[in-house]
PDB file of N, CA and C in Angstrom:
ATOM      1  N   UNK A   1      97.521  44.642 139.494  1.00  0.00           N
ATOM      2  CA  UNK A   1      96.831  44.589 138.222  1.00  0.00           C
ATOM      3  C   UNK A   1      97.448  43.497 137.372  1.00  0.00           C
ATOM      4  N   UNK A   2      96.562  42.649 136.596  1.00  0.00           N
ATOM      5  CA  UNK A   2      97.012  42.188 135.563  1.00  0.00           C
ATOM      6  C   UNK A   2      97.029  42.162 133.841  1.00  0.00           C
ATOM      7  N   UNK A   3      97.973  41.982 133.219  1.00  0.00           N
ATOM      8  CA  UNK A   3      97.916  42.061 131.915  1.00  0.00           C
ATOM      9  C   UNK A   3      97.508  40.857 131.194  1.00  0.00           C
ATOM     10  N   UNK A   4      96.596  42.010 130.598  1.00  0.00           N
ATOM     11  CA  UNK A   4      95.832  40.718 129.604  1.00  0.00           C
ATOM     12  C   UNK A   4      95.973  41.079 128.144  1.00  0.00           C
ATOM     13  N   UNK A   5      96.013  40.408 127.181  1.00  0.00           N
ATOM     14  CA  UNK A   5      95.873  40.280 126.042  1.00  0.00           C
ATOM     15  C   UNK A   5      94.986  40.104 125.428  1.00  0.00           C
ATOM     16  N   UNK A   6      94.086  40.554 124.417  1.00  0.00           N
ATOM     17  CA  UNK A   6      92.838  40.721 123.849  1.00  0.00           C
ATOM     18  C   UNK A   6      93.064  40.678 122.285  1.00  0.00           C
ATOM     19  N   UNK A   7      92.527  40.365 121.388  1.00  0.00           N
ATOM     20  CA  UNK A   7      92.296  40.344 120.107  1.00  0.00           C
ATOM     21  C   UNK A   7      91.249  40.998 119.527  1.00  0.00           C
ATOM     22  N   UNK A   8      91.646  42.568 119.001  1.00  0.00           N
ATOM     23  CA  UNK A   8      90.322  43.160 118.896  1.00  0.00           C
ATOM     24  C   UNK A   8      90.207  43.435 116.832  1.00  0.00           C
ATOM     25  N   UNK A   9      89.115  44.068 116.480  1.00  0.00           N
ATOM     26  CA  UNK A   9      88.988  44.854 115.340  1.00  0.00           C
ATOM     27  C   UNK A   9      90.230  45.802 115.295  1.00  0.00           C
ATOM     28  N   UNK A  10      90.488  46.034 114.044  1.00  0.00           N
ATOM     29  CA  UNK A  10      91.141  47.118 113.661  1.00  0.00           C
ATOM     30  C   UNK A  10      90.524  48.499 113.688  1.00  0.00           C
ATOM     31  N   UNK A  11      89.400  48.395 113.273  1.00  0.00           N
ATOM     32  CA  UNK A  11      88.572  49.432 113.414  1.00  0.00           C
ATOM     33  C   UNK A  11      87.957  49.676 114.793  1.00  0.00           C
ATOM     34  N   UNK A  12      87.941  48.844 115.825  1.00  0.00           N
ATOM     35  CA  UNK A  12      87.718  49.240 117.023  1.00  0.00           C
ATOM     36  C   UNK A  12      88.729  49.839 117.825  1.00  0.00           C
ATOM     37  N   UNK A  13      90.023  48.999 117.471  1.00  0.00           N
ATOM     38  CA  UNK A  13      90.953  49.608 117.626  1.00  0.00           C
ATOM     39  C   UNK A  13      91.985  51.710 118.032  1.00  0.00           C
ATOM     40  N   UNK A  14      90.869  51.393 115.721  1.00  0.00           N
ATOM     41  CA  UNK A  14      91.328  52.957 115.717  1.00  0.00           C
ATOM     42  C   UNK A  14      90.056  54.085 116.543  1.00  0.00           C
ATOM     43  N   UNK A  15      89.008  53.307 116.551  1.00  0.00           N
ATOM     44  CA  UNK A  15      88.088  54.382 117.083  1.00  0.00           C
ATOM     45  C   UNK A  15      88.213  54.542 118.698  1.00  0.00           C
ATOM     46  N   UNK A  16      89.127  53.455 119.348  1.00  0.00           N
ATOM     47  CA  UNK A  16      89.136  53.727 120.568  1.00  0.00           C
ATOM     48  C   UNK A  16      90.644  54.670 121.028  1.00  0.00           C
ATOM     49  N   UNK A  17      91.631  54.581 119.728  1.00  0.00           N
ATOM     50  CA  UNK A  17      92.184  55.485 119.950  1.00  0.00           C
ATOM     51  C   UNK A  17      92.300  56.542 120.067  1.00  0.00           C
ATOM     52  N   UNK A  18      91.274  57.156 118.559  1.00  0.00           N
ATOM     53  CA  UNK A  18      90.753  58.257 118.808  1.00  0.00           C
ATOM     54  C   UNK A  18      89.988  59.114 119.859  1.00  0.00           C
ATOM     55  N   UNK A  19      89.401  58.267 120.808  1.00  0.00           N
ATOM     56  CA  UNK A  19      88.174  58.562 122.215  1.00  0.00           C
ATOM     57  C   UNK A  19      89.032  59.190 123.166  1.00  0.00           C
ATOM     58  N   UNK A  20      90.836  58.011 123.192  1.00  0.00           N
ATOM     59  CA  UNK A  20      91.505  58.281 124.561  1.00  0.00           C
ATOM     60  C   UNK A  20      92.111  59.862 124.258  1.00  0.00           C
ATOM     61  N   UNK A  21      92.636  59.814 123.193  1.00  0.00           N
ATOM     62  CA  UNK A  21      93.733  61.154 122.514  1.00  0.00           C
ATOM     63  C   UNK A  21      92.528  62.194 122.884  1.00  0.00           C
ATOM     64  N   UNK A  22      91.190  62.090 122.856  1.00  0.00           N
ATOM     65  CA  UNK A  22      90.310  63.452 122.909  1.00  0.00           C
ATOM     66  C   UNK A  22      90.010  63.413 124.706  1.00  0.00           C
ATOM     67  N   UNK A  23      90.103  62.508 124.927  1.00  0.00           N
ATOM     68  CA  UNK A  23      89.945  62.163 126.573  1.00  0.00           C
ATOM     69  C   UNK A  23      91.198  62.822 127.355  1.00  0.00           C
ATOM     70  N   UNK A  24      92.446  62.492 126.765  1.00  0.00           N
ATOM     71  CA  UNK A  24      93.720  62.733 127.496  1.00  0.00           C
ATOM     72  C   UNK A  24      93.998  61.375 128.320  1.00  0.00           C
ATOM     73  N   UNK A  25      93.450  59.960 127.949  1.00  0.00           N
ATOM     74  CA  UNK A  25      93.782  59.201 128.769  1.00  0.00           C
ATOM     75  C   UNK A  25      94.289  57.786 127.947  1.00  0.00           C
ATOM     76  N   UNK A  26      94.455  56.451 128.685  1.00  0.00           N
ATOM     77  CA  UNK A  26      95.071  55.521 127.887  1.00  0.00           C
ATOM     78  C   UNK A  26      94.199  54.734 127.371  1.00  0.00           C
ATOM     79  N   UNK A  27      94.754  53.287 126.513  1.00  0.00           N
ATOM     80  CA  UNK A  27      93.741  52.557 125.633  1.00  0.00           C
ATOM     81  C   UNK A  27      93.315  51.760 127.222  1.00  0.00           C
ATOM     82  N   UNK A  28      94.049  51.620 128.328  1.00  0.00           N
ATOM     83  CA  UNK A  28      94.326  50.592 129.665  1.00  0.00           C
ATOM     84  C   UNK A  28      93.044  51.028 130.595  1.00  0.00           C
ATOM     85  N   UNK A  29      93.201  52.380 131.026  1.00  0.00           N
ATOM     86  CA  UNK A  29      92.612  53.090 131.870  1.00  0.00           C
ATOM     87  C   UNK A  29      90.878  52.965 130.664  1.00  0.00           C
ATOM     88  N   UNK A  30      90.773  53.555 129.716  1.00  0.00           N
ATOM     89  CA  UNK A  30      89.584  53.594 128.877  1.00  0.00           C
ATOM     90  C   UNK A  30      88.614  52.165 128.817  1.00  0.00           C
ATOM     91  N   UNK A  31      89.620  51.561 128.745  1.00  0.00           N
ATOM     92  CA  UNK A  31      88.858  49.776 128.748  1.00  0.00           C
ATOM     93  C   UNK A  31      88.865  49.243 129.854  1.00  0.00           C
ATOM     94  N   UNK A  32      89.174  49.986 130.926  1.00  0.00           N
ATOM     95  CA  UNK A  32      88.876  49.365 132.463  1.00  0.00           C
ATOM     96  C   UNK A  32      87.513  49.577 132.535  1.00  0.00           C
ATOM     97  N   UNK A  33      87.284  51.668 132.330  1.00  0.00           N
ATOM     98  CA  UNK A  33      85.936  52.140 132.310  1.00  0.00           C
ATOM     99  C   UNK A  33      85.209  51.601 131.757  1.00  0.00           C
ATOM    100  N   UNK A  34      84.978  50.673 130.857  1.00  0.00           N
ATOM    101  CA  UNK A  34      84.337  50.348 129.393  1.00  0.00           C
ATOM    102  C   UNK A  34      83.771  49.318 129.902  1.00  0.00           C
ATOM    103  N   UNK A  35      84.967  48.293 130.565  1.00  0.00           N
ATOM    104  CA  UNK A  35      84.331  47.158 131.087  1.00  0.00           C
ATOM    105  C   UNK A  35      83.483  47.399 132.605  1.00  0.00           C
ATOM    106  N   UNK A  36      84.026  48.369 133.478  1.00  0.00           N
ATOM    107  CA  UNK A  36      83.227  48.290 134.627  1.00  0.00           C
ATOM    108  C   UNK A  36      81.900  48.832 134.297  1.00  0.00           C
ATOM    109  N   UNK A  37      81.709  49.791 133.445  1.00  0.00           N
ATOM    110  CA  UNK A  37      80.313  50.048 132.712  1.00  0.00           C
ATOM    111  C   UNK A  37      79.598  48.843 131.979  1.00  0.00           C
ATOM    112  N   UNK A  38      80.442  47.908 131.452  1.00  0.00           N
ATOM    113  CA  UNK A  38      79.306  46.992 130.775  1.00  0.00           C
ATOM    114  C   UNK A  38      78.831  46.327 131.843  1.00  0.00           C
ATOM    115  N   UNK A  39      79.807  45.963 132.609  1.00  0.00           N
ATOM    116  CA  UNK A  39      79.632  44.612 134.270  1.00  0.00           C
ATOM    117  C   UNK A  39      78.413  45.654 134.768  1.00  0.00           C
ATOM    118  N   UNK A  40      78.277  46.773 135.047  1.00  0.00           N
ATOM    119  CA  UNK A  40      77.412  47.321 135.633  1.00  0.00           C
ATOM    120  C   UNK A  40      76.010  46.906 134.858  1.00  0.00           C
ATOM    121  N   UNK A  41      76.047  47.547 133.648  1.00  0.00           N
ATOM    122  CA  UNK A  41      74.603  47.522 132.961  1.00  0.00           C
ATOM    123  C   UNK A  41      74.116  45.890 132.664  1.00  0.00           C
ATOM    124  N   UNK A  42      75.216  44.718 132.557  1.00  0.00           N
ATOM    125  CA  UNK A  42      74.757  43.436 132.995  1.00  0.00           C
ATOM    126  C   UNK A  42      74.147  43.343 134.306  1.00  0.00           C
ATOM    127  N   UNK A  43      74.381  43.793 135.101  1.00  0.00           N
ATOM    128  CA  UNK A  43      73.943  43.765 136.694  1.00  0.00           C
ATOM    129  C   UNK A  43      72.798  44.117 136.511  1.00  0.00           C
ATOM    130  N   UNK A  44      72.496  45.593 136.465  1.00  0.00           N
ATOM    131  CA  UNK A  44      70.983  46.316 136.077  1.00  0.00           C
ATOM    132  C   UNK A  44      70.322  45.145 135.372  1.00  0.00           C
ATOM    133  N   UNK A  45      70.224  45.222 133.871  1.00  0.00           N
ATOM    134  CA  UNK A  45      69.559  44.536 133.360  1.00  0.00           C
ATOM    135  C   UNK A  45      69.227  42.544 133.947  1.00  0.00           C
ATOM    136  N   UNK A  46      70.163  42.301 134.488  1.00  0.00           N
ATOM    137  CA  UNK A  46      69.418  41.002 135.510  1.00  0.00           C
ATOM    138  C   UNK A  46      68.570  41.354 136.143  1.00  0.00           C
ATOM    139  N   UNK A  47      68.598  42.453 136.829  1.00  0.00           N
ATOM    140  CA  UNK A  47      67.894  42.946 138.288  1.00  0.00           C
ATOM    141  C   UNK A  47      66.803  43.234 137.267  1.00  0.00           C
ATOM    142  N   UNK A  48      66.413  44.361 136.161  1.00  0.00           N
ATOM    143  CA  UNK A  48      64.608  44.322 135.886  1.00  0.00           C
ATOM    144  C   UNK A  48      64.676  42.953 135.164  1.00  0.00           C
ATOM    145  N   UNK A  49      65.276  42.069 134.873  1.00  0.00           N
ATOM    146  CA  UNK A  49      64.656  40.889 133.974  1.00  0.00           C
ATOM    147  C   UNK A  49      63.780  40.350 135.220  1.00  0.00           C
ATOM    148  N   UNK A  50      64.252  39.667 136.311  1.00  0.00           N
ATOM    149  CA  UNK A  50      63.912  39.325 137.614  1.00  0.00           C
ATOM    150  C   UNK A  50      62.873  40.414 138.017  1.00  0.00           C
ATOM    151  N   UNK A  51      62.790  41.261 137.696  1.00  0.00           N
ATOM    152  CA  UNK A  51      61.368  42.574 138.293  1.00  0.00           C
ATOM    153  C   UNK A  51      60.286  42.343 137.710  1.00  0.00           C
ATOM    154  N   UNK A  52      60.518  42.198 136.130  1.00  0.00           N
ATOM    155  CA  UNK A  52      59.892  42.077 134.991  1.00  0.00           C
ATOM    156  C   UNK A  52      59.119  40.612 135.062  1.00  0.00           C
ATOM    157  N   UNK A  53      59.821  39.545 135.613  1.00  0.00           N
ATOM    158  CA  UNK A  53      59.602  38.132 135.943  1.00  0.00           C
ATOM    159  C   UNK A  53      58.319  37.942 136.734  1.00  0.00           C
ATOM    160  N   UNK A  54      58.912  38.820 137.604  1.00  0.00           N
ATOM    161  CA  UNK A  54      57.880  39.143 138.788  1.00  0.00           C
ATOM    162  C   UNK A  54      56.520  39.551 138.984  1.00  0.00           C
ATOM    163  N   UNK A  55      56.611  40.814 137.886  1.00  0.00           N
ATOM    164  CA  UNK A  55      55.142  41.124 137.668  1.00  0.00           C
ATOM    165  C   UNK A  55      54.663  40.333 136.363  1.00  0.00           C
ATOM    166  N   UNK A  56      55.410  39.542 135.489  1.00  0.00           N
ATOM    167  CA  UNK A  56      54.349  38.675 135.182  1.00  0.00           C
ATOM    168  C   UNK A  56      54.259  37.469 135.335  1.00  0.00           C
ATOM    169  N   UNK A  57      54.301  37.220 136.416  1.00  0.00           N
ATOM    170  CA  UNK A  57      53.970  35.801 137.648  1.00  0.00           C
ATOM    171  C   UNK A  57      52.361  36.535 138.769  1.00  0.00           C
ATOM    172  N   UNK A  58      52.971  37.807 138.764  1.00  0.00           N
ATOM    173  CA  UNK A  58      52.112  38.752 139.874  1.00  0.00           C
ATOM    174  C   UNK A  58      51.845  39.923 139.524  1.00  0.00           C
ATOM    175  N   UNK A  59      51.015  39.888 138.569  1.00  0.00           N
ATOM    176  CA  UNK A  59      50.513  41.465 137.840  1.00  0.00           C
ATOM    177  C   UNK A  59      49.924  42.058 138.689  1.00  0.00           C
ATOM    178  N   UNK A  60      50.253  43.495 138.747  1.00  0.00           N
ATOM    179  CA  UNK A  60      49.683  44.458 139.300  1.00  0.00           C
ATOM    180  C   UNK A  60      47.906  44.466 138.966  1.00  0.00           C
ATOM    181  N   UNK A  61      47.224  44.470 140.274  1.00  0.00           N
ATOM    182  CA  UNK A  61      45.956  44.683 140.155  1.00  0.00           C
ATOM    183  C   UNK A  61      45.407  45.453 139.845  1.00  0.00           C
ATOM    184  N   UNK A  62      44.435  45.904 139.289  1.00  0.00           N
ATOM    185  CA  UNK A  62      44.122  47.035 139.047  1.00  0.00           C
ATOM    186  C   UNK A  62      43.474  47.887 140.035  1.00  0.00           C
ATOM    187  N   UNK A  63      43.860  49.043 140.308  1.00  0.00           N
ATOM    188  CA  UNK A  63      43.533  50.034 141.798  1.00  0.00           C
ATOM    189  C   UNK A  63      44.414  49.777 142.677  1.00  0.00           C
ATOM    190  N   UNK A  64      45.462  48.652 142.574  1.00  0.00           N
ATOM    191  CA  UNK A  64      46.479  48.145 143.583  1.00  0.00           C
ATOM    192  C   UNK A  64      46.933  49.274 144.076  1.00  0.00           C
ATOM    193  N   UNK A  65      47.624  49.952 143.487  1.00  0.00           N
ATOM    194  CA  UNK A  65      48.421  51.679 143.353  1.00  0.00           C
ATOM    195  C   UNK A  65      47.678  52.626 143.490  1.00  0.00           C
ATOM    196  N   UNK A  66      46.348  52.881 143.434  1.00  0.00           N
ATOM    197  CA  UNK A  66      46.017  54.192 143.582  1.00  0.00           C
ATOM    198  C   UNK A  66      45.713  54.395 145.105  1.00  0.00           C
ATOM    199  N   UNK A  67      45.637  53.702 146.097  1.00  0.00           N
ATOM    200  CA  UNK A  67      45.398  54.113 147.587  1.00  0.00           C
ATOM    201  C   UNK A  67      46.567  55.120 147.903  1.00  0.00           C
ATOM    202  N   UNK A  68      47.611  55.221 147.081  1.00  0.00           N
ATOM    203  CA  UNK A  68      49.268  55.633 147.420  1.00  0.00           C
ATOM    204  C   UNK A  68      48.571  57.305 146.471  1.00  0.00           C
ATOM    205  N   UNK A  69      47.897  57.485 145.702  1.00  0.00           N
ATOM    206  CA  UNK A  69      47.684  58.835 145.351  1.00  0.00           C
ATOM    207  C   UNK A  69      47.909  59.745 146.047  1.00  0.00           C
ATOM    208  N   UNK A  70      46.818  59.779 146.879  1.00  0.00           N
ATOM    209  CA  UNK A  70      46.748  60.796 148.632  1.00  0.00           C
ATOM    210  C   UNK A  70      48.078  61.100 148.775  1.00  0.00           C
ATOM    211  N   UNK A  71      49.167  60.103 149.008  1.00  0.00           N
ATOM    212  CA  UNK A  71      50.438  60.235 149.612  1.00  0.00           C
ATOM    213  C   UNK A  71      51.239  61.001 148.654  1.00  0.00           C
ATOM    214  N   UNK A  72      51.083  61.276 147.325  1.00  0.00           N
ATOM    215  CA  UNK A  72      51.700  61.842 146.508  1.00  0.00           C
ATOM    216  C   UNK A  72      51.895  63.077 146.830  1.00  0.00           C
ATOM    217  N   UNK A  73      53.546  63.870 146.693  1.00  0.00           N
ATOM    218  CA  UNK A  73      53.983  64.880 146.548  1.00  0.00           C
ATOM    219  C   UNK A  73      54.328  65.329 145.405  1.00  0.00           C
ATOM    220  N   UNK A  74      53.232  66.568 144.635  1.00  0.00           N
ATOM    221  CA  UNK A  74      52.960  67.098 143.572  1.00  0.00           C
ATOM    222  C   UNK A  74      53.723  68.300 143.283  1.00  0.00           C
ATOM    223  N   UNK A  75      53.662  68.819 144.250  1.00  0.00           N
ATOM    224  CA  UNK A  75      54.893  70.157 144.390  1.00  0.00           C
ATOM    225  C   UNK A  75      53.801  71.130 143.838  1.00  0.00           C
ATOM    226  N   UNK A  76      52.731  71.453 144.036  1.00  0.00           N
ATOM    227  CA  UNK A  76      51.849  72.193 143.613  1.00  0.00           C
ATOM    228  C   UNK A  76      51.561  73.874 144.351  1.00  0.00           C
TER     229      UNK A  76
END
């Protein structure tokens, strides 16, 4: 692992102290989670921008989707 140094708010500071003390864990361990959660939801959100891209280059037709009805499991 390496140590890094960061320059944060004071007030982010105290509110992230408060999170770990109710957590039982550190400011180290808390901002690992913090960041592998943001890296994640950057990931996601590329992936529908690129989906989103997609269907409007290639909009769904209309009736495209309903041949797949039949196949639907309704749980009825």
């Amino acid at each position: 692992m390496k140590t890094v140094q960061m320059t944060l708010d004071d007030e982010l500071v105290d509110a992230v102290d408060k999170v770990v003390k109710k957590l039982k864990t550190t400011r180290s361990a808390f901002t690992r989670q913090a960041l592998r959660e943001a890296i994640n939801q950057v990931k996601f959100n590329k992936v529908e921008m690129k989906h989103k891209r997609g269907y409007e280059r290639n909009p769904v037709k209309k009736l495209e989707l309903c041949v797949w009805e039949s196949e639907q499991e309704w749980g009825h």
